[in-house]
N, C-alpha and C. Protein backbone atom coordinates (compact mmCIF):
# COMPACT_ATOMS: atom_id res chain seq x y z
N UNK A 1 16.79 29.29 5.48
CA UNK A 1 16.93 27.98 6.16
C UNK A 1 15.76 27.76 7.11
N UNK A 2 15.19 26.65 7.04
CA UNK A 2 13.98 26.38 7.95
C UNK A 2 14.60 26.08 9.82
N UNK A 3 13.76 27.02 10.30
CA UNK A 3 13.95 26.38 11.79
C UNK A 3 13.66 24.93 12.47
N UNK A 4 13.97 25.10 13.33
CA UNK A 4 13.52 23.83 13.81
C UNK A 4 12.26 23.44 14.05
N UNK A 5 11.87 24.61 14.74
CA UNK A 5 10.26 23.92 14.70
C UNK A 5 9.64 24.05 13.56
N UNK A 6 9.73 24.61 12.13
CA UNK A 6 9.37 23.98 10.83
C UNK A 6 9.31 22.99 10.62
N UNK A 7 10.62 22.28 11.08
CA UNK A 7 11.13 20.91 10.85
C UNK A 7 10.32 20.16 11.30
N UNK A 8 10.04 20.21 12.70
CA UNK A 8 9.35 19.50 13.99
C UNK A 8 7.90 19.40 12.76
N UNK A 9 7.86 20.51 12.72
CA UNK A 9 5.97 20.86 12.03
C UNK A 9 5.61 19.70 10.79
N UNK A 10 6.84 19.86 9.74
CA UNK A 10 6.86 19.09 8.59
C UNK A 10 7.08 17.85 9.04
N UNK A 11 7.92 17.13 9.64
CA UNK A 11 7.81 15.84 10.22
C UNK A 11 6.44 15.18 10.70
N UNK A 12 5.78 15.70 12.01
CA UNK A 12 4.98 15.62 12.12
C UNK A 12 3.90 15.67 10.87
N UNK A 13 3.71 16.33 9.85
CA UNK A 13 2.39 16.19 9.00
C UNK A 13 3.08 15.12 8.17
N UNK A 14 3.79 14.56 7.75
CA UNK A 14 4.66 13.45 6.95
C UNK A 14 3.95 12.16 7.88
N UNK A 15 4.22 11.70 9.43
CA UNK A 15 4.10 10.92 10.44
C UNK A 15 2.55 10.86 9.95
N UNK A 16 1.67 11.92 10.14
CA UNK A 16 0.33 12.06 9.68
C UNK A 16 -0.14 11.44 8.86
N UNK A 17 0.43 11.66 7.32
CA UNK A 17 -0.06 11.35 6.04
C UNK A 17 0.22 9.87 5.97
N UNK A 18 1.47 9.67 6.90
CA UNK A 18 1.75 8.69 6.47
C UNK A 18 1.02 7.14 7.26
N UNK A 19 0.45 8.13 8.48
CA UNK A 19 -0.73 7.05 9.03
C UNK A 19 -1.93 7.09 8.60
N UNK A 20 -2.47 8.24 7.77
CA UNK A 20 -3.45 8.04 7.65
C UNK A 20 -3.79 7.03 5.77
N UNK A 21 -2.67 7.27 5.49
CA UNK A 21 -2.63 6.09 4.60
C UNK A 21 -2.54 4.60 4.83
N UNK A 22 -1.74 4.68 5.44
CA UNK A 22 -1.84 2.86 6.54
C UNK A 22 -3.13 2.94 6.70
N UNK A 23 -3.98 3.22 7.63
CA UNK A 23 -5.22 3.40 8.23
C UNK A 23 -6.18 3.27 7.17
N UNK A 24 -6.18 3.84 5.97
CA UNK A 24 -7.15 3.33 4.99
C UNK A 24 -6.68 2.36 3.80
N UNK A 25 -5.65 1.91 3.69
CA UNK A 25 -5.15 0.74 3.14
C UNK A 25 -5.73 -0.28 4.02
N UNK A 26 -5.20 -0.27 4.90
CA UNK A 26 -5.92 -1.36 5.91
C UNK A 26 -7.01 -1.60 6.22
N UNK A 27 -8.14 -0.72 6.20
CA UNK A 27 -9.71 -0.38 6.08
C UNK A 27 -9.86 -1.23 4.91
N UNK A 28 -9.76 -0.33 3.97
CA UNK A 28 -10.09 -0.86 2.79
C UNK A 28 -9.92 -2.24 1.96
N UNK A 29 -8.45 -2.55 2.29
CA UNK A 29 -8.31 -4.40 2.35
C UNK A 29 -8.77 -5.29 2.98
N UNK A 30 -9.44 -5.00 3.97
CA UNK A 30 -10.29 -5.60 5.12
C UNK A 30 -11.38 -5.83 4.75
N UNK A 31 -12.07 -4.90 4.11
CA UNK A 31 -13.54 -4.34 3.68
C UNK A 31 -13.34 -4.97 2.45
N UNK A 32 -12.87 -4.85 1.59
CA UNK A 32 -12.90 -5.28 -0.20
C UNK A 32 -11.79 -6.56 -0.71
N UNK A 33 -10.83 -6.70 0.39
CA UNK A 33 -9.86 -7.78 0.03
C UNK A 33 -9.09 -6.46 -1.07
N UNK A 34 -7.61 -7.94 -0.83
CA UNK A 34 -6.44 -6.87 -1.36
C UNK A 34 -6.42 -7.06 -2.87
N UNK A 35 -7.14 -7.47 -3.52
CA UNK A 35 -7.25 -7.83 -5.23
C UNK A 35 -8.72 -6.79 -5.55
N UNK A 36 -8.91 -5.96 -4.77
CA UNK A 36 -10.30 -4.91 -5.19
C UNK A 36 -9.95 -3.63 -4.88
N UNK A 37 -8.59 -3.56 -4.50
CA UNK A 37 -8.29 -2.15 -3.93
C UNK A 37 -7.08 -1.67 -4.61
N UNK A 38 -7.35 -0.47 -5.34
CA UNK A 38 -6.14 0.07 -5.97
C UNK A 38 -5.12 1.50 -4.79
N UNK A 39 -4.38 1.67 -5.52
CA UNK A 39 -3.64 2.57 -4.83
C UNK A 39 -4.52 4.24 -4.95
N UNK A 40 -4.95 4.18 -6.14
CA UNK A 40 -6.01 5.57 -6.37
C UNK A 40 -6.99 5.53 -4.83
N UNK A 41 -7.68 4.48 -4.66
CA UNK A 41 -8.66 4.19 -3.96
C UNK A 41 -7.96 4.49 -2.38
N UNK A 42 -7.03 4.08 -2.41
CA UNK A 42 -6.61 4.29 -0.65
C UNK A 42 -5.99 6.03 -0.50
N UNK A 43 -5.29 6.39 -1.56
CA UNK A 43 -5.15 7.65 -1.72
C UNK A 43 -6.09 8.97 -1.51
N UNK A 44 -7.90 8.47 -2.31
CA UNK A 44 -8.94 9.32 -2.10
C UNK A 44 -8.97 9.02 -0.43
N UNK A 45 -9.05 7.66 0.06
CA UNK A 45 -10.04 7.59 1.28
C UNK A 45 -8.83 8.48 2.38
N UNK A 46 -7.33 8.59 2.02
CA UNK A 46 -7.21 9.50 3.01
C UNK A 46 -6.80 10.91 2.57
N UNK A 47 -7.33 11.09 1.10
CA UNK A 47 -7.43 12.53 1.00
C UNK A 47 -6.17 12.89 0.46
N UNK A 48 -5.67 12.50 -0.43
CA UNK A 48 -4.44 12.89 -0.92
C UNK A 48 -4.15 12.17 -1.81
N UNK A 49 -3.42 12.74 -3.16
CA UNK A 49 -3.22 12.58 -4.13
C UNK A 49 -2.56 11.22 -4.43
N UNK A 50 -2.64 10.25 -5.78
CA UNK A 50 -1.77 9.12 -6.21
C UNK A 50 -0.52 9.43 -6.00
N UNK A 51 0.02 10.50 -6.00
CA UNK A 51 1.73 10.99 -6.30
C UNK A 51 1.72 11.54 -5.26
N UNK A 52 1.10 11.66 -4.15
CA UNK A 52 1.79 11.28 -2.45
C UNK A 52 1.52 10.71 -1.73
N UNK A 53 0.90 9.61 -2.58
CA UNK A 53 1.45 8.13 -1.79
C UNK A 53 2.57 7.71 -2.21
N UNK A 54 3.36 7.43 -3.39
CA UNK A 54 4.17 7.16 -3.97
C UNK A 54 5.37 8.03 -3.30
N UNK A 55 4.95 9.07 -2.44
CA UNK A 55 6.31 9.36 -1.53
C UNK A 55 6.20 8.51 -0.42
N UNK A 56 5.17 7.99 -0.47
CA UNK A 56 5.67 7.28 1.16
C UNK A 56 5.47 5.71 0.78
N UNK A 57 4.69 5.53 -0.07
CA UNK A 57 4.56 3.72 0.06
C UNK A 57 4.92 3.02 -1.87
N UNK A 58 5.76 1.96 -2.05
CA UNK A 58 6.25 1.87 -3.09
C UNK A 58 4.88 1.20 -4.10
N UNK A 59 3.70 0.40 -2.98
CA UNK A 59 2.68 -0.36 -3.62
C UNK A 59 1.59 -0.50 -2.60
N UNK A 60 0.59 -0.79 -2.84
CA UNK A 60 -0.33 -1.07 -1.51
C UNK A 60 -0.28 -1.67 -0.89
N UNK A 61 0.63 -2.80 -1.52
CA UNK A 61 1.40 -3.98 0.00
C UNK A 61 1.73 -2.87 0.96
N UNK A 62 2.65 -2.10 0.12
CA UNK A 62 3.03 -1.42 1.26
C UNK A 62 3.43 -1.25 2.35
N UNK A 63 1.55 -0.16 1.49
CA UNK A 63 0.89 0.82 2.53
C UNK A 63 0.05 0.15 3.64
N UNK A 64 -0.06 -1.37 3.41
CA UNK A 64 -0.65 -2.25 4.63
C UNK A 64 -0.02 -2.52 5.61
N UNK A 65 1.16 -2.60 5.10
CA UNK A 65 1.82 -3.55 5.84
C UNK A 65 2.62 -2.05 6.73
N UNK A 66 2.60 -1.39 5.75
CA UNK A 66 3.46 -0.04 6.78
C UNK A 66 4.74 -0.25 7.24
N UNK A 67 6.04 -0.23 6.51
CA UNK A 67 7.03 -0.41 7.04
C UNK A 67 7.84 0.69 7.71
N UNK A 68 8.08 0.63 8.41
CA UNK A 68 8.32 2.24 9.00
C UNK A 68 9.89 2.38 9.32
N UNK A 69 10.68 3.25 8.16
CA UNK A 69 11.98 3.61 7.93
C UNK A 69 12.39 3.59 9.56
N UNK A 70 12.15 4.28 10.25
CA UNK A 70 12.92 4.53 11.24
C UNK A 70 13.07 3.51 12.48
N UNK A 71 12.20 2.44 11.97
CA UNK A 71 12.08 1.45 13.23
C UNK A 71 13.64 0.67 13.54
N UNK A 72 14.17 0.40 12.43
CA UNK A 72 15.93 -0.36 12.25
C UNK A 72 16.67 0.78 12.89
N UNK A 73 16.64 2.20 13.11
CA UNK A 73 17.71 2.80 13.48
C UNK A 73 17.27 3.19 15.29
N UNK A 74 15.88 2.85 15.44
CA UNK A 74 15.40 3.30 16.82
C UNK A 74 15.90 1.99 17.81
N UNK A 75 15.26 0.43 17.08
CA UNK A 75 15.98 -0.38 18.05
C UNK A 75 17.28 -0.29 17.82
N UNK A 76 17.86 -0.21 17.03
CA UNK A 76 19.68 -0.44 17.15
C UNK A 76 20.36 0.66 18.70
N UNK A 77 19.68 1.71 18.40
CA UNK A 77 19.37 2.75 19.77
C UNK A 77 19.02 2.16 20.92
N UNK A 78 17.97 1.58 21.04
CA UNK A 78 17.45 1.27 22.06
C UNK A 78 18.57 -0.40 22.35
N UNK A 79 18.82 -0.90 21.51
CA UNK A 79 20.06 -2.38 21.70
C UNK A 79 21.37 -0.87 23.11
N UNK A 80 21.40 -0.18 22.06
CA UNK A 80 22.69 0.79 22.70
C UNK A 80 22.63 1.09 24.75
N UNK A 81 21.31 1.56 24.08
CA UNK A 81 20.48 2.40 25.68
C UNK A 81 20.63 0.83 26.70
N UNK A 82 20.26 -0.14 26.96
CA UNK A 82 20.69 -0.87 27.64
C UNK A 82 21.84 -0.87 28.54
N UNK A 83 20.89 -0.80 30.08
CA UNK A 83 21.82 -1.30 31.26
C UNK A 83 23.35 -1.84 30.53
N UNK A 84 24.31 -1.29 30.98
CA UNK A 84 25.70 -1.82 30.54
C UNK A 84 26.35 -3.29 31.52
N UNK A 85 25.56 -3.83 32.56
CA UNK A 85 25.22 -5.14 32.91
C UNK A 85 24.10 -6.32 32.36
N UNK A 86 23.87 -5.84 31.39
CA UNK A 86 22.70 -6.56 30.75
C UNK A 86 23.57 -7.44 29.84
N UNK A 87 23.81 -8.36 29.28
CA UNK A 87 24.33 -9.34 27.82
C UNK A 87 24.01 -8.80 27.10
N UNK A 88 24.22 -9.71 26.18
CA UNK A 88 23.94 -8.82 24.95
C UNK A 88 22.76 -9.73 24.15
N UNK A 89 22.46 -10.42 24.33
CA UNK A 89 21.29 -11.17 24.74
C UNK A 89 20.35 -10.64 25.10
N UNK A 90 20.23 -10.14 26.14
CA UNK A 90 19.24 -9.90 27.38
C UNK A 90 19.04 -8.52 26.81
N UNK A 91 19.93 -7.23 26.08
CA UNK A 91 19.83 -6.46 25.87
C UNK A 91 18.92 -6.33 24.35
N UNK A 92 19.40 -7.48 23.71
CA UNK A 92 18.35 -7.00 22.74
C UNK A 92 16.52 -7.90 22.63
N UNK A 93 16.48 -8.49 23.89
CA UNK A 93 15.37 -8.91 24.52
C UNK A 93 14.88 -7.94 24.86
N UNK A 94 15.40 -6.72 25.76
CA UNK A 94 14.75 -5.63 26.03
C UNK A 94 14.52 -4.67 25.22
N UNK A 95 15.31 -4.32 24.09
CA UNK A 95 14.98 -3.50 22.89
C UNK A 95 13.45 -4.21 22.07
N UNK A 96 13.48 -5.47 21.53
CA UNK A 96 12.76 -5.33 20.86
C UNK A 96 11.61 -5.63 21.97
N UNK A 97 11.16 -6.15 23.16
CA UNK A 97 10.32 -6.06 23.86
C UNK A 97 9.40 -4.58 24.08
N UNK A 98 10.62 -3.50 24.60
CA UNK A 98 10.21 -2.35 24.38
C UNK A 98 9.72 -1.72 22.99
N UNK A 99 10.28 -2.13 22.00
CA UNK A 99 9.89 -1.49 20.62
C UNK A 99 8.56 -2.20 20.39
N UNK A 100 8.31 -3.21 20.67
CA UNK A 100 6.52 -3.94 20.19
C UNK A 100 5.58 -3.12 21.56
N UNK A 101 6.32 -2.74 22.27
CA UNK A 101 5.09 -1.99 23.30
C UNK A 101 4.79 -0.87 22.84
N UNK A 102 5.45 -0.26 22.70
CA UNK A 102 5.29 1.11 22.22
C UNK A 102 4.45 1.12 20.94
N UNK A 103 4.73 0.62 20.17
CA UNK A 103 3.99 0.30 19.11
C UNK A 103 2.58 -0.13 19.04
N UNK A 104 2.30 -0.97 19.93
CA UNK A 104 0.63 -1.43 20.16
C UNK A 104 0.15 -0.29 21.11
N UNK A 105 1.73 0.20 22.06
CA UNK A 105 0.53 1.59 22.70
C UNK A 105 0.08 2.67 21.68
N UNK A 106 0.39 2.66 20.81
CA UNK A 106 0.35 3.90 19.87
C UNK A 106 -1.26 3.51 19.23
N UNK A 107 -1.70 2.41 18.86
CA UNK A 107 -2.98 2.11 18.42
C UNK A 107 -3.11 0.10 18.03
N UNK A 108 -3.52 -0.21 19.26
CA UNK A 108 -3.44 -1.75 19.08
C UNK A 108 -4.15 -2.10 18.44
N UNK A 109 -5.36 -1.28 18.55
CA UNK A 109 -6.59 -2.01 17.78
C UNK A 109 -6.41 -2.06 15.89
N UNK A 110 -5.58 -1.01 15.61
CA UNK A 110 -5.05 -0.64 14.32
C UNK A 110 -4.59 -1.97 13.84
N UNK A 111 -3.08 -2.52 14.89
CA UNK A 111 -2.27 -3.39 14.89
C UNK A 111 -2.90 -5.00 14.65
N UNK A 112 -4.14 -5.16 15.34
CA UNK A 112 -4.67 -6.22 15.37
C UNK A 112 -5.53 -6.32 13.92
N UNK A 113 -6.14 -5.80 13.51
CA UNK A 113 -6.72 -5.36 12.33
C UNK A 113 -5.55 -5.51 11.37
N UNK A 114 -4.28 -4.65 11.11
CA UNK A 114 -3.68 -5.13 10.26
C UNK A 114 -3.19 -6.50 10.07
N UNK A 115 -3.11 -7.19 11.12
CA UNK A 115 -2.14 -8.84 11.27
C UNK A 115 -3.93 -9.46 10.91
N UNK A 116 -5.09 -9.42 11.13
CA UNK A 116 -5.89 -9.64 10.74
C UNK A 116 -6.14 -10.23 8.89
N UNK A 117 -6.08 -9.02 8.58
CA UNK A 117 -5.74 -8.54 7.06
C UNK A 117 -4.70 -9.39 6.10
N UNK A 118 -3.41 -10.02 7.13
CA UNK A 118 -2.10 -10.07 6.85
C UNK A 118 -2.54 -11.75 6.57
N UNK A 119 -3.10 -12.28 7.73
CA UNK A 119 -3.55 -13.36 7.80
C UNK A 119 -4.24 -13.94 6.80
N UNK A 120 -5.23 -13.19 6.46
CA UNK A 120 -5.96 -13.41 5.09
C UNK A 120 -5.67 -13.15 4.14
N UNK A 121 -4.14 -12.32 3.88
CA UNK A 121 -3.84 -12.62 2.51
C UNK A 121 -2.26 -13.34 2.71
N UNK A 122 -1.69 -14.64 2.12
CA UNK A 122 -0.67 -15.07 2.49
C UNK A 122 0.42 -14.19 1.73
N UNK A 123 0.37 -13.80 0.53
CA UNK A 123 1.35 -13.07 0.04
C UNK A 123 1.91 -12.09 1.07
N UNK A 124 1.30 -11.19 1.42
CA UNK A 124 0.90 -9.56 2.77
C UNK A 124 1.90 -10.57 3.54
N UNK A 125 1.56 -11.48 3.91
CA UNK A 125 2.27 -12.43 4.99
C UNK A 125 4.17 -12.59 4.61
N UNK A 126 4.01 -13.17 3.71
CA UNK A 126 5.52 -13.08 3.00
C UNK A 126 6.07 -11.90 3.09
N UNK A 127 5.41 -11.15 2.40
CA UNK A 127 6.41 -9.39 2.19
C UNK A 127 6.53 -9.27 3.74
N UNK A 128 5.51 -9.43 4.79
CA UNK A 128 5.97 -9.02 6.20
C UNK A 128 7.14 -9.41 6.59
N UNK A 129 7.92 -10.45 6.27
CA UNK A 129 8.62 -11.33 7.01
C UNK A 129 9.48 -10.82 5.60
N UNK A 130 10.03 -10.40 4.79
CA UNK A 130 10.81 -10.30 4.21
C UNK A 130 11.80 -8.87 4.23
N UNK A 131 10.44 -8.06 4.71
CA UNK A 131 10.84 -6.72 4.86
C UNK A 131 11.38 -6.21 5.83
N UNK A 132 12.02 -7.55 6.79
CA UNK A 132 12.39 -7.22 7.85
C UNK A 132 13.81 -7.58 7.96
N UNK A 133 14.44 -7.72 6.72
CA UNK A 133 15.92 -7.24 6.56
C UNK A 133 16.49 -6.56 7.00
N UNK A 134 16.13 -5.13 6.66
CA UNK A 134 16.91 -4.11 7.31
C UNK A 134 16.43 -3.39 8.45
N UNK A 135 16.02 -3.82 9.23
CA UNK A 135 15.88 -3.64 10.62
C UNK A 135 16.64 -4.84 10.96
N UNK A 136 16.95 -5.82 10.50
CA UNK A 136 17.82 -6.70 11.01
C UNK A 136 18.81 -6.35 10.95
N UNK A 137 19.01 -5.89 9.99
CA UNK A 137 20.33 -5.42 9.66
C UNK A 137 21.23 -4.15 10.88
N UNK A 138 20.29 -3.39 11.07
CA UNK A 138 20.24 -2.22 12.35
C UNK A 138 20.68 -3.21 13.33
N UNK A 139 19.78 -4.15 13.71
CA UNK A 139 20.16 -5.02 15.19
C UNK A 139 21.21 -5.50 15.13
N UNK A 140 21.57 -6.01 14.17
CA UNK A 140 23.09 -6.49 13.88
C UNK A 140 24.10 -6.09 14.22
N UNK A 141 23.72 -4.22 13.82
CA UNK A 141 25.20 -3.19 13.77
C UNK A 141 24.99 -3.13 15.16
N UNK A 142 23.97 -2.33 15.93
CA UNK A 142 23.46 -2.34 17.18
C UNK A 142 24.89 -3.35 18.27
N UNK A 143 24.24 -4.68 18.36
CA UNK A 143 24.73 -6.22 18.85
C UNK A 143 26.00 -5.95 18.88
N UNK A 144 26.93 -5.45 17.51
CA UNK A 144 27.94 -5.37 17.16
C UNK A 144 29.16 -4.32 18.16
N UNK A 145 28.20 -3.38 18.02
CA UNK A 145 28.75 -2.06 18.50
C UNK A 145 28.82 -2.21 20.03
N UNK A 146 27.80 -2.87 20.53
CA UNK A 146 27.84 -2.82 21.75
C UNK A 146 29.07 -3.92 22.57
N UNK A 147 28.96 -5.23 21.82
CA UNK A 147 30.06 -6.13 22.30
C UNK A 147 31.46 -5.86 21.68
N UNK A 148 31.60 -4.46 21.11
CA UNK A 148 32.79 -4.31 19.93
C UNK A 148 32.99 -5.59 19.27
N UNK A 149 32.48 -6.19 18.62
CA UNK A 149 32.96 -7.08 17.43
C UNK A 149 32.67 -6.19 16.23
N UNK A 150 33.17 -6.72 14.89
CA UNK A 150 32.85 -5.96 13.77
C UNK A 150 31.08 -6.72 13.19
N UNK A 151 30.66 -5.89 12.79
CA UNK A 151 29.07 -6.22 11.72
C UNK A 151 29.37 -7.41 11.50
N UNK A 152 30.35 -7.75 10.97
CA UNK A 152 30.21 -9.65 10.08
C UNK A 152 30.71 -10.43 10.78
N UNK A 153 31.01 -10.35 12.06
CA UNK A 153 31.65 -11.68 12.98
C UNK A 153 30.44 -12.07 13.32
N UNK A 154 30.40 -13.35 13.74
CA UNK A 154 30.10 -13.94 13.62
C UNK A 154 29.01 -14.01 14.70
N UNK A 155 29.26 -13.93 15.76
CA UNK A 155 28.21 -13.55 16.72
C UNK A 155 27.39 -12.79 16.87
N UNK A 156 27.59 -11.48 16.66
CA UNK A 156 26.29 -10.24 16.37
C UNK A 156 25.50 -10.60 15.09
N UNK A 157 26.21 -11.23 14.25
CA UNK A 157 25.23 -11.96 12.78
C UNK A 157 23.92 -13.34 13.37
N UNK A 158 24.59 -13.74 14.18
CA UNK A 158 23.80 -15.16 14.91
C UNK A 158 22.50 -14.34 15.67
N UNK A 159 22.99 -13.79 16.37
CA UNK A 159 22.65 -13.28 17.80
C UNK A 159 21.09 -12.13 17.00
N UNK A 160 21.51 -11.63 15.81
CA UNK A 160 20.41 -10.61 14.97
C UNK A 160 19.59 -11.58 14.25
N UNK A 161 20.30 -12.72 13.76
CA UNK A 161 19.49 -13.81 12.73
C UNK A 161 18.58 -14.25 13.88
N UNK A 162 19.03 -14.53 14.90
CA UNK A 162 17.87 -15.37 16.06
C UNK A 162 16.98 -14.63 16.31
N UNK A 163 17.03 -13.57 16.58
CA UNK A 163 16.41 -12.28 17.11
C UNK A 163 15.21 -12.14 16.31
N UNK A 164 15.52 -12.25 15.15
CA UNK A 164 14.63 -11.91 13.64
C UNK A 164 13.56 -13.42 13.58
N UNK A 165 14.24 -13.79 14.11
CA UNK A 165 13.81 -15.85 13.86
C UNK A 165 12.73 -15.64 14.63
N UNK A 166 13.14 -15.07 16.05
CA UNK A 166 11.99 -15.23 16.99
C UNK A 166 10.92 -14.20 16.89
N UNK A 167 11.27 -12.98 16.42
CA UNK A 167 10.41 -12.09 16.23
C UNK A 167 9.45 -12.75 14.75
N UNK A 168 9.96 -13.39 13.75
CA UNK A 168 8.72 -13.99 12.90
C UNK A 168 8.00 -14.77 13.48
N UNK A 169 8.53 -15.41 14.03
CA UNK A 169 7.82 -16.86 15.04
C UNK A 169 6.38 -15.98 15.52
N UNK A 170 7.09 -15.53 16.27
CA UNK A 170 5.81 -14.40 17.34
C UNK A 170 4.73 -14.02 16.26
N UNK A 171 5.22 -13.28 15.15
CA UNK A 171 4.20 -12.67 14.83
C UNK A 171 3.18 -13.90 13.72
N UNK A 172 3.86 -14.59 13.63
CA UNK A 172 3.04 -15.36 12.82
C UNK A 172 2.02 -15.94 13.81
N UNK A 173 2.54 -16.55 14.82
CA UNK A 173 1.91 -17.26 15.99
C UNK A 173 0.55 -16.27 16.60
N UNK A 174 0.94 -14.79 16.31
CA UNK A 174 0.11 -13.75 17.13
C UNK A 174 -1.25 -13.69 15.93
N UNK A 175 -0.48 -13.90 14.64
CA UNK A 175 -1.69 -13.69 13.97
C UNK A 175 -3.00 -14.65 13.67
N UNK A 176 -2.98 -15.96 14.49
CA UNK A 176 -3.75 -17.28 14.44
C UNK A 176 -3.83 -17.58 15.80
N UNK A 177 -3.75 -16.42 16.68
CA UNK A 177 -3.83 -16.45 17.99
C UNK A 177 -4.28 -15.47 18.76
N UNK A 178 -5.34 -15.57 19.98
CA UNK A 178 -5.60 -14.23 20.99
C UNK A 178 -4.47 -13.99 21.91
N UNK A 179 -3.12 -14.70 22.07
CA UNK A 179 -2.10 -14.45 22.41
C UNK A 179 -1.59 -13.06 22.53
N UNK A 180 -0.67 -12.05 23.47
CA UNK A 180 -0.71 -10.80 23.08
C UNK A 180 0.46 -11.46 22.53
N UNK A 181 0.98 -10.17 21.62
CA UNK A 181 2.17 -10.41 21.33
C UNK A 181 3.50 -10.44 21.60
N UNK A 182 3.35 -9.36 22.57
CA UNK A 182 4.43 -9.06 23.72
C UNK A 182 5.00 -10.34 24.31
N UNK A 183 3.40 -11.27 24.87
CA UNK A 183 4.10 -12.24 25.26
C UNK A 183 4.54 -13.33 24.32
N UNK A 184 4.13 -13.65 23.67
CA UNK A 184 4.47 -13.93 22.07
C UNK A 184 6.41 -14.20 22.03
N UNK A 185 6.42 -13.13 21.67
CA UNK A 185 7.83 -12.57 21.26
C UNK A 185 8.67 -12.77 22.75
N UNK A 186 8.39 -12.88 23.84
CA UNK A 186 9.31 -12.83 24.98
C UNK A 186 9.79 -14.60 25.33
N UNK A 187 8.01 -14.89 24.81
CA UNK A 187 8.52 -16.41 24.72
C UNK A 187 9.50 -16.91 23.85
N UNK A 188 9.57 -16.73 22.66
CA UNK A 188 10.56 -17.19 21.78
C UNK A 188 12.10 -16.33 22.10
N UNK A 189 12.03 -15.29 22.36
CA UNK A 189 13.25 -14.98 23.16
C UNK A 189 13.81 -15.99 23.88
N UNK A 190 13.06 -16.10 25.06
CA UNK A 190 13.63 -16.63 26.16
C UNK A 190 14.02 -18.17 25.90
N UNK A 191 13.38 -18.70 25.11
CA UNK A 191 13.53 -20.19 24.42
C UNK A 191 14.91 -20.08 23.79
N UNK A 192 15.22 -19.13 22.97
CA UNK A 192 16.63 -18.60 22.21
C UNK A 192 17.79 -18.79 23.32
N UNK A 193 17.48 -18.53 24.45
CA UNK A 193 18.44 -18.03 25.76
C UNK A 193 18.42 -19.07 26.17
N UNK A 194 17.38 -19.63 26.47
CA UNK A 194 17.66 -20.80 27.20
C UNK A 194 18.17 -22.16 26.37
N UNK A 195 18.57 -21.94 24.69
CA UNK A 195 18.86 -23.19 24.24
C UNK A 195 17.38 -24.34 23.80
N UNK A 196 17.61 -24.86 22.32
CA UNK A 196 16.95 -25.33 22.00
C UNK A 196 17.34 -26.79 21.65
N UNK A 197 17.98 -27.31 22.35
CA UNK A 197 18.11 -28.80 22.90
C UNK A 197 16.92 -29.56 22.31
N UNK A 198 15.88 -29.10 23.97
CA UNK A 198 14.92 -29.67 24.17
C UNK A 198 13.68 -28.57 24.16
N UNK A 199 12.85 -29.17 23.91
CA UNK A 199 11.36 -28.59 24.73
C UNK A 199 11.53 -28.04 25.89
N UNK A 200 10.88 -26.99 26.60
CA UNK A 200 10.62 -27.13 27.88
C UNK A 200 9.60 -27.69 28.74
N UNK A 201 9.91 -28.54 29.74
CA UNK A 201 9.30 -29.15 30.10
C UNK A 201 7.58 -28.71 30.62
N UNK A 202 6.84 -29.84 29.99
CA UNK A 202 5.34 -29.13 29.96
C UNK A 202 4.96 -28.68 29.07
N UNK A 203 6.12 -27.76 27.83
CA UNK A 203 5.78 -27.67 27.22
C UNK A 203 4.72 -27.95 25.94
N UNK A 204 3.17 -26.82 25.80
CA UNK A 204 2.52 -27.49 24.74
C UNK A 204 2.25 -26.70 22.86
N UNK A 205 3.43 -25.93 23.21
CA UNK A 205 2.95 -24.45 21.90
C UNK A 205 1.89 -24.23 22.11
């Protein structure tokens, strides 16, 4: 039976492979456009075989776009971890606020480069916004668990659909914009909270 720090060890080189494939998918679609770049080709540039990429990415959409399994079960966590005076609202304002920081702290310049990329190809654009089901789906259970309602009532379903609404908003907006995204995404939050009646006043997008 493997120990733990095996475990720790193998995880970690998986986290590895699996950035350094993002990292040259994204190079390389940048550099050649996404109709000149095969999956062989992003495989050599980070040094590893056609048949392990295919453990980690299903196509080179992908491997651009990088969807990362564990992100739906970390915010549903982080929905949890929330001040137990916070709404439930306000709580998953602070989850996904915190989850896009962490994320650009990890390598922004990466981040900007890929939404770059994303921008210029509209398809890349679609799969982004589609693949974000099941992390919705996480926020949902998350929302759920925390206000005890069940997954399909009706409110933790609203409350995850908006959530998701505003988080596309942001990122589309971030990618045709020097906007950060952080603030991006806090704006369309807070627009969610505050009701969409009206404009806010002054308001100019």
């Amino acid at each position: 039976m493997s120990t733990p720090a095996a475990e720790g060890l193998r995880d970690r080189k998986k986290r590895q492979t699996r950035t350094a494939l993002g990292h040259a998918a994204v190079r390389l679609v940048a550099e050649h456009g996404l109709d000149h770049v095969t999956v062989e080709d992003i495989s050599a540039a980070a040094d590893v075989s056609p048949r392990t990429f295919f453990n980690y990415f299903a196509s080179k959409e992908d491997a651009v776009l990088g969807p990362d399994p564990e992100a739906g079960p970390r915010v549903r966590a982080r929905v949890l971890a929330q001040p137990a005076d916070l709404s439930a609202g306000a709580a998953v304002r602070e989850a996904l606020l915190a989850e896009i920081a962490a994320e650009l702290a990890d390598d922004r310049e990466f981040w900007l480069r890929r939404m770059r990329v994303v921008q210029q190809h509209p398809v890349l654009l679609a799969r982004l916004f589609s693949g974000g089901e099941a992390l919705e789906r996480e926020l949902v259970a998350g929302i759920a668990e925390r206000v005890g309602l069940p997954a399909d009532d009706t409110y933790p379903q609203l409350l995850g659909a908006a959530a998701g609404a505003a988080f596309r908003v942001a990122v589309a907006r971030w990618s045709s914009t020097d906007a950060p995204l952080h603030d991006l995404l806090a704006e369309t939050l807070d627009l969610i909270a505050a009701g969409l009646a009206h404009p806010p006043r002054g308001h100019r997008g």
